[in-house]
PDB file of N, CA and C in Angstrom:
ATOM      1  N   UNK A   1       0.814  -1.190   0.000  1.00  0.00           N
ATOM      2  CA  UNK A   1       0.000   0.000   0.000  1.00  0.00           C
ATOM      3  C   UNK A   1       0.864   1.263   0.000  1.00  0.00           C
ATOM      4  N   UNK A   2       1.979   1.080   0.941  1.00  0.00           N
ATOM      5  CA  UNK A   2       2.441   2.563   0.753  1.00  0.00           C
ATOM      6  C   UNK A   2       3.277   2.724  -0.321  1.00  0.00           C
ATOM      7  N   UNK A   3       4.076   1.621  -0.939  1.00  0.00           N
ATOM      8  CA  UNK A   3       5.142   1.263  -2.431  1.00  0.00           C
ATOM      9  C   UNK A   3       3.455   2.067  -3.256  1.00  0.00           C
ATOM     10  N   UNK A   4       2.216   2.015  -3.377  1.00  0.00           N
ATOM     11  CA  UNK A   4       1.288   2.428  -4.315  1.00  0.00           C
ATOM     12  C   UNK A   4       1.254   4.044  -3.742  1.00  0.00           C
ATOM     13  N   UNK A   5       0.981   4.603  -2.633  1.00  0.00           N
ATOM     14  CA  UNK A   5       1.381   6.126  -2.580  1.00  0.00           C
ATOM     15  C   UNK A   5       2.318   6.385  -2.883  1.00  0.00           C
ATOM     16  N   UNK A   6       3.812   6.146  -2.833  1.00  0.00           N
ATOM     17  CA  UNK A   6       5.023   6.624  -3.352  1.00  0.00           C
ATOM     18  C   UNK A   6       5.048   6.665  -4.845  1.00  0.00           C
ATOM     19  N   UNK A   7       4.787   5.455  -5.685  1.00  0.00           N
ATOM     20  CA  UNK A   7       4.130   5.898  -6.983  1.00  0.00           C
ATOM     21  C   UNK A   7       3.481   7.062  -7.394  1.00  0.00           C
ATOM     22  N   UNK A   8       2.002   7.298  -7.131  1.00  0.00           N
ATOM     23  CA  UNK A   8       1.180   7.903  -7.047  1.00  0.00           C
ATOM     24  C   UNK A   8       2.329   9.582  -7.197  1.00  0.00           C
ATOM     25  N   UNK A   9       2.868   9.348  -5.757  1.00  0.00           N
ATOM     26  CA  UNK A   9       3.307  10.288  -5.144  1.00  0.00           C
ATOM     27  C   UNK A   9       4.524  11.217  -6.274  1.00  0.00           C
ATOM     28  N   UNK A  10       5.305  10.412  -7.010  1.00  0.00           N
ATOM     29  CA  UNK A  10       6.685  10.576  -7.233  1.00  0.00           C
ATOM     30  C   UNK A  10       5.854  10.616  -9.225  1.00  0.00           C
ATOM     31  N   UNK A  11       4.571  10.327  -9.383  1.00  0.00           N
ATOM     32  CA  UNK A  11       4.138  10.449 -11.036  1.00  0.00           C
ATOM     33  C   UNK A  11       3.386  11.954 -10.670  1.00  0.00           C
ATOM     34  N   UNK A  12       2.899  12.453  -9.588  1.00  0.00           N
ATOM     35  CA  UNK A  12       2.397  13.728  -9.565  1.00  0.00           C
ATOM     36  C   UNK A  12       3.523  14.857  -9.626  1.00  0.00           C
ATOM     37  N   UNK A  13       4.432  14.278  -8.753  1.00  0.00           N
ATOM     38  CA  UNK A  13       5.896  15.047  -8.718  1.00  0.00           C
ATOM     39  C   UNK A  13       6.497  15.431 -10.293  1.00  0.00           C
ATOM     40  N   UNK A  14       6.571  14.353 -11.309  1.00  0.00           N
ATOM     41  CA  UNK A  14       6.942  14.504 -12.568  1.00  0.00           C
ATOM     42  C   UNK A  14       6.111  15.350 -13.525  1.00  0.00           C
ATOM     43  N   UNK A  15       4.734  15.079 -13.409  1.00  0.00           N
ATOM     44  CA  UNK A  15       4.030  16.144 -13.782  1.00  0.00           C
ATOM     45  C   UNK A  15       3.878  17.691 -13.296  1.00  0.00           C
ATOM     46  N   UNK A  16       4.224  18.055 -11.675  1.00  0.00           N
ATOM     47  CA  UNK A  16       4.238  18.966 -11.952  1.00  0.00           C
ATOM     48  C   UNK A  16       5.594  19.862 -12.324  1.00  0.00           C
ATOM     49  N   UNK A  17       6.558  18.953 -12.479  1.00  0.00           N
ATOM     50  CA  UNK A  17       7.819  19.314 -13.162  1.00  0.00           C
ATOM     51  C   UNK A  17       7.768  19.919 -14.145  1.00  0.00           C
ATOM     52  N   UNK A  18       6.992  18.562 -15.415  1.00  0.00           N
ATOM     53  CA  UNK A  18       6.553  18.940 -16.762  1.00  0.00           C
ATOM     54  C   UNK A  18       5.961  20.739 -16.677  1.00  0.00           C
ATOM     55  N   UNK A  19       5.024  20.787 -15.557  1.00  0.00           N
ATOM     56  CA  UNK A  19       4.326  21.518 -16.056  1.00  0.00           C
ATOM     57  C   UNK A  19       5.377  23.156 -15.347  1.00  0.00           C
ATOM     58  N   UNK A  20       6.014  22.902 -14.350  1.00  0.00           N
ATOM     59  CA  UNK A  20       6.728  24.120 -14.118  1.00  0.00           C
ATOM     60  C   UNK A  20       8.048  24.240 -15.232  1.00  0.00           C
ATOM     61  N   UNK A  21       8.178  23.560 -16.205  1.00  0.00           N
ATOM     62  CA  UNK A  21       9.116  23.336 -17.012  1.00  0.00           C
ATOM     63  C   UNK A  21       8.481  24.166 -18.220  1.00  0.00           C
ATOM     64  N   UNK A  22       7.261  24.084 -18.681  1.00  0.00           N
ATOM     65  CA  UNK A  22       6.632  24.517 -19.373  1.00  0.00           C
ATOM     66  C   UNK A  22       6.102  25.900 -18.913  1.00  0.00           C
ATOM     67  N   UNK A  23       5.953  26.321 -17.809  1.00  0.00           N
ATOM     68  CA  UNK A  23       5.548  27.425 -17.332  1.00  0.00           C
ATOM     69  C   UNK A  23       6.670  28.422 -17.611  1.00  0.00           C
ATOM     70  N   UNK A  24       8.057  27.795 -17.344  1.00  0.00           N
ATOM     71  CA  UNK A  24       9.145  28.343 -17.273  1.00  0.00           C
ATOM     72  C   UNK A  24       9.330  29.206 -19.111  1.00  0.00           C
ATOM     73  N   UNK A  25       9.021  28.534 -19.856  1.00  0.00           N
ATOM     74  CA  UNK A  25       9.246  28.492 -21.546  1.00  0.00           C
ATOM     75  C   UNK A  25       7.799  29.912 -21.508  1.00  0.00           C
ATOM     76  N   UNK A  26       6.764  29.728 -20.613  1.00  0.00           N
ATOM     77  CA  UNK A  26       5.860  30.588 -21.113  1.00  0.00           C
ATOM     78  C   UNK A  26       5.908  31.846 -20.503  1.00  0.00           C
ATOM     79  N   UNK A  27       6.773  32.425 -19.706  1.00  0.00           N
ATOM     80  CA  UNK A  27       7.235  33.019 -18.610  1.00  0.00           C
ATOM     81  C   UNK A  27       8.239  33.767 -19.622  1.00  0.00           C
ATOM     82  N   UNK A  28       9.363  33.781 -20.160  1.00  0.00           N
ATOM     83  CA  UNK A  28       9.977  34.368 -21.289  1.00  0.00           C
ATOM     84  C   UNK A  28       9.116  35.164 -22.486  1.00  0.00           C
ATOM     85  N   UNK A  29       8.107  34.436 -22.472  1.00  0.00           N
ATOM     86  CA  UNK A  29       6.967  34.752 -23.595  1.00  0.00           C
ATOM     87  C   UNK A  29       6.283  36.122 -23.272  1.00  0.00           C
ATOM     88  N   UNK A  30       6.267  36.459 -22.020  1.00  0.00           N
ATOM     89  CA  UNK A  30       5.050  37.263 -21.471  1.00  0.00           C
ATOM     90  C   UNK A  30       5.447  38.743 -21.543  1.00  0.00           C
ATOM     91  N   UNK A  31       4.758  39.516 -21.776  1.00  0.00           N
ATOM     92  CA  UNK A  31       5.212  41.027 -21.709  1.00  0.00           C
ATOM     93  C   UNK A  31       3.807  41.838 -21.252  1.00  0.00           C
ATOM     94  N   UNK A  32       4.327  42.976 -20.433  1.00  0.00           N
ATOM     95  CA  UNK A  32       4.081  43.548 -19.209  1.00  0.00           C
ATOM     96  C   UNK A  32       3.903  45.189 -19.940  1.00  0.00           C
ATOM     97  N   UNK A  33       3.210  45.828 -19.998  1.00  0.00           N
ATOM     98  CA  UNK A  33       3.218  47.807 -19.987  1.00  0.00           C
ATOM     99  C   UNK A  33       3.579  48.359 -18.702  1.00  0.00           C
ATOM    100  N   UNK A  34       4.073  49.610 -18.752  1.00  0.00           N
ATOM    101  CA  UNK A  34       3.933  50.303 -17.646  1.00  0.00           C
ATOM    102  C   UNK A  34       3.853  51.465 -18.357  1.00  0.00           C
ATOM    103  N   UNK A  35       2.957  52.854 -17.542  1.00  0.00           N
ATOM    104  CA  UNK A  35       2.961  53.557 -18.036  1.00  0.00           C
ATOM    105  C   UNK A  35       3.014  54.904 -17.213  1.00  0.00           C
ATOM    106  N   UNK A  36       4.048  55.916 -17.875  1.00  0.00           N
ATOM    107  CA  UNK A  36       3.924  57.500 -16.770  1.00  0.00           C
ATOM    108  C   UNK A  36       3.091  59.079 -17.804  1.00  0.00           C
ATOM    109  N   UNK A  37       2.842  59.302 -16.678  1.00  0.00           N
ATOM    110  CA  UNK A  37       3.056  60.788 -17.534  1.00  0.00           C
ATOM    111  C   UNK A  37       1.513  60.875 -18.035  1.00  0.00           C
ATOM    112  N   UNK A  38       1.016  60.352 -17.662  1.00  0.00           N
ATOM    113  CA  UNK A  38      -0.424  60.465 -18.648  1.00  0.00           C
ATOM    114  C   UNK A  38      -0.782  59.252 -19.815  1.00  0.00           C
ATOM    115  N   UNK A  39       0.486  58.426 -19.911  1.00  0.00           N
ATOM    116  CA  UNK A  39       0.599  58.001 -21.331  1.00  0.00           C
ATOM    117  C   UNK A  39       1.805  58.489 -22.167  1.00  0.00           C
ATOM    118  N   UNK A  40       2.471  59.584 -21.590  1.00  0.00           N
ATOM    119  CA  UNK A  40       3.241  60.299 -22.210  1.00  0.00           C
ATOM    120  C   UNK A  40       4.696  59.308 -22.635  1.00  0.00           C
ATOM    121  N   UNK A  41       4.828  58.457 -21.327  1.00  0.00           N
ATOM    122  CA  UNK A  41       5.861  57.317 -21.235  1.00  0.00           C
ATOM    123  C   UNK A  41       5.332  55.499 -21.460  1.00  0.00           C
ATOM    124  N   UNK A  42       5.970  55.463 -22.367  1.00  0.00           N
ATOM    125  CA  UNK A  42       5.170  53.911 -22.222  1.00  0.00           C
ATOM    126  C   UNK A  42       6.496  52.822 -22.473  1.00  0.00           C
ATOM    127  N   UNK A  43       6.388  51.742 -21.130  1.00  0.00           N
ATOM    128  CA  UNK A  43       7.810  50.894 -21.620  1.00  0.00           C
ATOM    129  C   UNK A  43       6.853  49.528 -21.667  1.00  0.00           C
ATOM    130  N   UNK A  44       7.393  48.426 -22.607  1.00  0.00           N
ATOM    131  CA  UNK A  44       7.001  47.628 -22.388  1.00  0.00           C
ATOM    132  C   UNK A  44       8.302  46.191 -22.010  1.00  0.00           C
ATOM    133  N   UNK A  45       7.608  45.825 -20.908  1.00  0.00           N
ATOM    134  CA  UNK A  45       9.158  44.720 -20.302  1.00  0.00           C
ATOM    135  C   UNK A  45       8.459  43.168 -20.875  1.00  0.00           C
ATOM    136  N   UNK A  46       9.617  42.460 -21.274  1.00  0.00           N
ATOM    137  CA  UNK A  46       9.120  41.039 -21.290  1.00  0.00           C
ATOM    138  C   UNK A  46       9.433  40.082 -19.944  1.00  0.00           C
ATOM    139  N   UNK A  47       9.482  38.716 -20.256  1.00  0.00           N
ATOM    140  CA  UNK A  47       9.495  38.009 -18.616  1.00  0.00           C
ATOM    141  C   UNK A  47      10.420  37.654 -18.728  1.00  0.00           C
ATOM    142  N   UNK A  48      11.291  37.840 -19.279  1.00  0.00           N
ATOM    143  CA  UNK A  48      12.711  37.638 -18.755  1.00  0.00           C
ATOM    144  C   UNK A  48      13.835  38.929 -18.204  1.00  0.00           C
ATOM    145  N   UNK A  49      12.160  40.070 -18.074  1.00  0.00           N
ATOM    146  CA  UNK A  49      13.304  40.962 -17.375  1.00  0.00           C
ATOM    147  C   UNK A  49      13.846  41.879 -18.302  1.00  0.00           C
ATOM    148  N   UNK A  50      13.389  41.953 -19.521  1.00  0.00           N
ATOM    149  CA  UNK A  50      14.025  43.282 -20.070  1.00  0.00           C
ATOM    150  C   UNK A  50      13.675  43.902 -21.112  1.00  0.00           C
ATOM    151  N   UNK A  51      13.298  45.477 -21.048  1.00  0.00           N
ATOM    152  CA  UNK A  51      12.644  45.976 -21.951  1.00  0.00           C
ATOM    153  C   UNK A  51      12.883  46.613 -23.161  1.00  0.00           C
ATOM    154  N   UNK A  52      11.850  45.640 -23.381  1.00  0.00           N
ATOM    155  CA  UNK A  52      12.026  45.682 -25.226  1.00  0.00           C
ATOM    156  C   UNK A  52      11.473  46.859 -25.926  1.00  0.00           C
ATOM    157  N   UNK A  53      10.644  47.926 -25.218  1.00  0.00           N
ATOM    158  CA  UNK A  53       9.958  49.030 -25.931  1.00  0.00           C
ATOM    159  C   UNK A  53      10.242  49.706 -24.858  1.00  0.00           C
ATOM    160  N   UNK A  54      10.526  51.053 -25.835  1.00  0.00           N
ATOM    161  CA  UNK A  54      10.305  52.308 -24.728  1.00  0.00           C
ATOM    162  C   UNK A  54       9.690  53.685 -25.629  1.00  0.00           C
ATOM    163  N   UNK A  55       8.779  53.734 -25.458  1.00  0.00           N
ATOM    164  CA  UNK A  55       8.101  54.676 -26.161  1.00  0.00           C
ATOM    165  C   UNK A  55       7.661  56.389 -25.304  1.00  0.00           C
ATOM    166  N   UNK A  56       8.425  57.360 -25.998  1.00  0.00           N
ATOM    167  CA  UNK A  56       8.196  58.887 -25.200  1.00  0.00           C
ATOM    168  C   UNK A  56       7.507  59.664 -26.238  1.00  0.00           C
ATOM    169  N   UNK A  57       6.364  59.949 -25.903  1.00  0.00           N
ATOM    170  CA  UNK A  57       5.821  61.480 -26.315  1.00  0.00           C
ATOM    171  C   UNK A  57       6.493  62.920 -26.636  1.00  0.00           C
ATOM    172  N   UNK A  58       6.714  62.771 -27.545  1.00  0.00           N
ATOM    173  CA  UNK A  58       7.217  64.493 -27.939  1.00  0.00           C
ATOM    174  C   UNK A  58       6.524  65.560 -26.794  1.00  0.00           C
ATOM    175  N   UNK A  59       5.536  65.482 -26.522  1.00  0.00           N
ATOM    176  CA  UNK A  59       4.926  66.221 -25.580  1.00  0.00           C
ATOM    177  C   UNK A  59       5.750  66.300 -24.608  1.00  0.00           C
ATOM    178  N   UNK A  60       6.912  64.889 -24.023  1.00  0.00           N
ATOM    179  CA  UNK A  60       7.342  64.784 -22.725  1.00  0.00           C
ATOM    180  C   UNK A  60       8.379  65.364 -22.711  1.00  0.00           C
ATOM    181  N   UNK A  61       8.941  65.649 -23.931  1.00  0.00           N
ATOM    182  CA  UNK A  61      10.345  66.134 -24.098  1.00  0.00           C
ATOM    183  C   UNK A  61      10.555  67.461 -23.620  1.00  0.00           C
ATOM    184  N   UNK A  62      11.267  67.434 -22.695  1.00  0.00           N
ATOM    185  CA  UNK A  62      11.124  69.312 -22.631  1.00  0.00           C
ATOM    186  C   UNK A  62      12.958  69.279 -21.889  1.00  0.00           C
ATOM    187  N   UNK A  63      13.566  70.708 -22.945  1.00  0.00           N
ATOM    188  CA  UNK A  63      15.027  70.293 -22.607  1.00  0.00           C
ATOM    189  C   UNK A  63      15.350  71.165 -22.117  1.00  0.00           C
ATOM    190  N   UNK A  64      14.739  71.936 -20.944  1.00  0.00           N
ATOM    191  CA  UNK A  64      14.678  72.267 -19.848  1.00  0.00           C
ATOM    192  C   UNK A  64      14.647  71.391 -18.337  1.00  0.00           C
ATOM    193  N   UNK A  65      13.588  70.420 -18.804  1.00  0.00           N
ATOM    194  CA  UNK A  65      13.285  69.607 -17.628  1.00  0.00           C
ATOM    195  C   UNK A  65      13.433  68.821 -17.878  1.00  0.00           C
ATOM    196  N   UNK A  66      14.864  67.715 -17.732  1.00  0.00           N
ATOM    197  CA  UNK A  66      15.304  66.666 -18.294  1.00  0.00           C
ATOM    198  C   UNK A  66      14.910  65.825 -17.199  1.00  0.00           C
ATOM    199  N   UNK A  67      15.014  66.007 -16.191  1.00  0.00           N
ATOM    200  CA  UNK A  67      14.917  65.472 -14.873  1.00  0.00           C
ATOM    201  C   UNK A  67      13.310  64.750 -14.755  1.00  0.00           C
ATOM    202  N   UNK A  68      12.774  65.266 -15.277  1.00  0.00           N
ATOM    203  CA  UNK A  68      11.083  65.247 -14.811  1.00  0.00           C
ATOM    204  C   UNK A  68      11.155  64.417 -16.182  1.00  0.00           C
ATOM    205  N   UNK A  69      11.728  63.893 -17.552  1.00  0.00           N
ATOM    206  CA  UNK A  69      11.490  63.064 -18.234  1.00  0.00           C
ATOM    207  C   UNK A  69      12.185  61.880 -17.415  1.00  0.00           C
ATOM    208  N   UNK A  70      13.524  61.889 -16.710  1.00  0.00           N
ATOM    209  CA  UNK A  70      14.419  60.658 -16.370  1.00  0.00           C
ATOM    210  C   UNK A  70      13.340  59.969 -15.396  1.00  0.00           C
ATOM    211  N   UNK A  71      12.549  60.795 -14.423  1.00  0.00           N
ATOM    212  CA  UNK A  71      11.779  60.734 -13.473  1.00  0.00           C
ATOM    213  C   UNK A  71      10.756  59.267 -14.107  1.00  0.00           C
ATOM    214  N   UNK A  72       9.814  60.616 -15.243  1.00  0.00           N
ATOM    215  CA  UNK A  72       9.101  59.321 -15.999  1.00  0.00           C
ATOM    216  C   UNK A  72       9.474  58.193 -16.365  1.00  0.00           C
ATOM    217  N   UNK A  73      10.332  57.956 -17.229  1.00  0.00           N
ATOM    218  CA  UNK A  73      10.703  56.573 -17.593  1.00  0.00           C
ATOM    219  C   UNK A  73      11.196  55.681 -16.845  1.00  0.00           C
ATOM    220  N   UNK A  74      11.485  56.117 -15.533  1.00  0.00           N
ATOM    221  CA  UNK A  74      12.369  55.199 -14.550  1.00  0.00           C
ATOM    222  C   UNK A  74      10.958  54.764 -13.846  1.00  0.00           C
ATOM    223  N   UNK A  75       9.403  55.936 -14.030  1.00  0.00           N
ATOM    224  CA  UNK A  75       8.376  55.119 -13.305  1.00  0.00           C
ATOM    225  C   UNK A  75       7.747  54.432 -14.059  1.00  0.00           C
ATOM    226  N   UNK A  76       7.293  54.224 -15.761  1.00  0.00           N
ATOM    227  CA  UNK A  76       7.247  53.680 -16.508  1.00  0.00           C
ATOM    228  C   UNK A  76       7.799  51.961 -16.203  1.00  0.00           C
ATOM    229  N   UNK A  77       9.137  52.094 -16.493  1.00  0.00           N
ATOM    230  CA  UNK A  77       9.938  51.039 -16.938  1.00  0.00           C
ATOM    231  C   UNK A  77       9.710  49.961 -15.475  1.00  0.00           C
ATOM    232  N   UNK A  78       9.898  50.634 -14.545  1.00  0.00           N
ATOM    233  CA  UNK A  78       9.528  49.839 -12.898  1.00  0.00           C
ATOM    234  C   UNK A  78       8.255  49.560 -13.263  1.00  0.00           C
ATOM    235  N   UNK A  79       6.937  50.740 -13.676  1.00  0.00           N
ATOM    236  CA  UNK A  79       5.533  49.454 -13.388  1.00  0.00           C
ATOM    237  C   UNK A  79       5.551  48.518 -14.735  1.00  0.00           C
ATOM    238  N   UNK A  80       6.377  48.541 -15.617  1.00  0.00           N
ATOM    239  CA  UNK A  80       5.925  47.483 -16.310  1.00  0.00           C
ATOM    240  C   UNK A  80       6.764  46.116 -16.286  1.00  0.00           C
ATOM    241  N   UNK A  81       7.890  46.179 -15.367  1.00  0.00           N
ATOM    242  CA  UNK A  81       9.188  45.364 -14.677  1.00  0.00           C
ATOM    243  C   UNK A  81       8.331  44.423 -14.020  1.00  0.00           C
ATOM    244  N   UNK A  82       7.282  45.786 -12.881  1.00  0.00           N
ATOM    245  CA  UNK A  82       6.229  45.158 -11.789  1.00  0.00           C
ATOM    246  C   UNK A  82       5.380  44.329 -12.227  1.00  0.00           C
ATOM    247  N   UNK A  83       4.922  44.474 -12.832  1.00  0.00           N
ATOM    248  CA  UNK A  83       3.543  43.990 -13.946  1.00  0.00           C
ATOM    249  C   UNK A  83       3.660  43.001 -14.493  1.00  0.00           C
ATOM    250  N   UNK A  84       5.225  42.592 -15.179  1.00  0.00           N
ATOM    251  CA  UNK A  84       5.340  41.582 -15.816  1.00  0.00           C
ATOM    252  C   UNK A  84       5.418  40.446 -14.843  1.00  0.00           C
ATOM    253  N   UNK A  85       6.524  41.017 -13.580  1.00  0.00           N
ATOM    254  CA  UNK A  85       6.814  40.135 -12.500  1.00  0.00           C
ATOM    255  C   UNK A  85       5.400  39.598 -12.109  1.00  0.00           C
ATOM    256  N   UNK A  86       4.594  40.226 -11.717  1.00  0.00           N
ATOM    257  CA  UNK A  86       3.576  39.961 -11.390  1.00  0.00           C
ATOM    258  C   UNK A  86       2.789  38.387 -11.737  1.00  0.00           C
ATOM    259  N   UNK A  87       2.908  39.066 -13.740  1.00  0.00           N
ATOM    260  CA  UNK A  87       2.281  37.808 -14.402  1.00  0.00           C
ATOM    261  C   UNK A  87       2.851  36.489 -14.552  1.00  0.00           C
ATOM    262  N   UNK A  88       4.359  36.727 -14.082  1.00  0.00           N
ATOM    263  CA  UNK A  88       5.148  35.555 -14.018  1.00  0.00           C
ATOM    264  C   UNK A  88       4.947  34.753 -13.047  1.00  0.00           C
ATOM    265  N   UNK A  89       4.890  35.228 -11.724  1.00  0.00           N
ATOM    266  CA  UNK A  89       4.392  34.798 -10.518  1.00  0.00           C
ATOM    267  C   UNK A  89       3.255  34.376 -10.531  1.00  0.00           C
ATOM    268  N   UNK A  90       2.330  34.994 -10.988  1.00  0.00           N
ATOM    269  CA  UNK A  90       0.978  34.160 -11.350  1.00  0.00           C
ATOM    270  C   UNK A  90       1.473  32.539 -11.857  1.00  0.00           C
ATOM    271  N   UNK A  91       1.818  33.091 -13.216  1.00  0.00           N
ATOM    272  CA  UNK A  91       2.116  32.070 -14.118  1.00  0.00           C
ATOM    273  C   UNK A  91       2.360  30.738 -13.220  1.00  0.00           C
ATOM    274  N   UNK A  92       3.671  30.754 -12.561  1.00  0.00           N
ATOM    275  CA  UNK A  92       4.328  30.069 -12.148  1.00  0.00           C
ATOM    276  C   UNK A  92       3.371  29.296 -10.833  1.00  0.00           C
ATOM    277  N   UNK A  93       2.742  30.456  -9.907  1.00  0.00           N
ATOM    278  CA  UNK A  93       2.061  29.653  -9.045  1.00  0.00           C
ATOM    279  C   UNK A  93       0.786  28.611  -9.531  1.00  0.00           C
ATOM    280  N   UNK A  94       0.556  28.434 -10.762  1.00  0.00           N
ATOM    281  CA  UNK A  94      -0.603  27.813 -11.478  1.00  0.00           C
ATOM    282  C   UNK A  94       0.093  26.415 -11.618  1.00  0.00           C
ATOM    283  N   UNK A  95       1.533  26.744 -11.889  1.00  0.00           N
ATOM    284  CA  UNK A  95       2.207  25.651 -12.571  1.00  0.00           C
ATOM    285  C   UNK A  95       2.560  24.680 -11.175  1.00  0.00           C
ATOM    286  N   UNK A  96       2.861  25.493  -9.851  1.00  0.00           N
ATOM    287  CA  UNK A  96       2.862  24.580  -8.840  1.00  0.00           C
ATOM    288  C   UNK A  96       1.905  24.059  -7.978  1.00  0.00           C
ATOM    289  N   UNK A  97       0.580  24.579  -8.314  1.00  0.00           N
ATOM    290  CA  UNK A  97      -0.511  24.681  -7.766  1.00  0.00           C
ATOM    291  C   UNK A  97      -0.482  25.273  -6.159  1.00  0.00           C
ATOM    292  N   UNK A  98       0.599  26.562  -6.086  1.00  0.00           N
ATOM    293  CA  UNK A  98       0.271  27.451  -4.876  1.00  0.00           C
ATOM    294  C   UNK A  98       2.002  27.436  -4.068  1.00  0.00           C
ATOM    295  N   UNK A  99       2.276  25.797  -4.039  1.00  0.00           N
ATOM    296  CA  UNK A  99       3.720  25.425  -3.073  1.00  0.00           C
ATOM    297  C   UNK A  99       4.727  26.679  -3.718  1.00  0.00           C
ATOM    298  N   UNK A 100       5.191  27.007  -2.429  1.00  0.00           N
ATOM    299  CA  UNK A 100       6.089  27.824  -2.923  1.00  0.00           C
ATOM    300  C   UNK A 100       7.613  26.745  -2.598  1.00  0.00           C
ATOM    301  N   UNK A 101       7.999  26.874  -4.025  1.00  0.00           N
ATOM    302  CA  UNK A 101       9.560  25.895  -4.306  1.00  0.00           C
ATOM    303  C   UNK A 101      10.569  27.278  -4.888  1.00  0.00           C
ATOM    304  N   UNK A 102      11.533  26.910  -3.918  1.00  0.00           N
ATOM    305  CA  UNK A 102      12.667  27.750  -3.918  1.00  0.00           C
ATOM    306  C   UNK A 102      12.922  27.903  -5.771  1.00  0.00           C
ATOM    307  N   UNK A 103      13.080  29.283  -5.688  1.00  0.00           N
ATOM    308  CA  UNK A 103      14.086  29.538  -7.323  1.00  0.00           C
ATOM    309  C   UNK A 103      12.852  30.101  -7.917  1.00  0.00           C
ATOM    310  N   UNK A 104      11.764  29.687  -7.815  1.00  0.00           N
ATOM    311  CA  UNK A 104      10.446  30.450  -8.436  1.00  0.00           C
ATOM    312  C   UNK A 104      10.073  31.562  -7.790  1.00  0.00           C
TER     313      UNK A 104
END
């Protein structure tokens, strides 16, 4: 009886491998917005952490106030860093069904 739970036990284990293995591949895939300024700043991050768009409004440009653009894009680029993280973590907790396992 218990040689049949350890089975049981160690074929659920492999599946949810498969499936955090696969989560992992869909997790690279994912991309995240963040946005400042009104809209004025728009970055977009993927899930591996790095952003692939950064889009500024001529409106934002002002070369006087360089500071208040660096401002924007640094809050931009963080909520869409946040955002993506976010969906990864989702992602990932689906794939373990909640357990939190070190490295995820």
């Amino acid at each position: 009886m218990a040689q049949m739970n350890m089975q049981k036990m160690m074929k659920e284990a492999r599946k949810m491998q498969e499936e955090v293995a696969r989560a992992q591949e869909e997790v690279v895939l994912l991309e995240a917005e963040g946005t400042a300024g009104g809209g004025a700043v728009k970055a977009v991050a993927s899930g591996n952490g790095r952003i692939k768009q950064l889009d500024i409004s001529p409106d934002a440009i002002d070369p006087d106030d360089a500071e208040m653009l660096e401002d924007l894009v640094l809050s931009a680029v963080n909520e869409a860093l946040g955002n993506v993280s976010e969906l990864a973590q989702m992602r990932m907790d689906a794939a373990t069904g909640g357990f939190n396992l070190p490295g995820f």
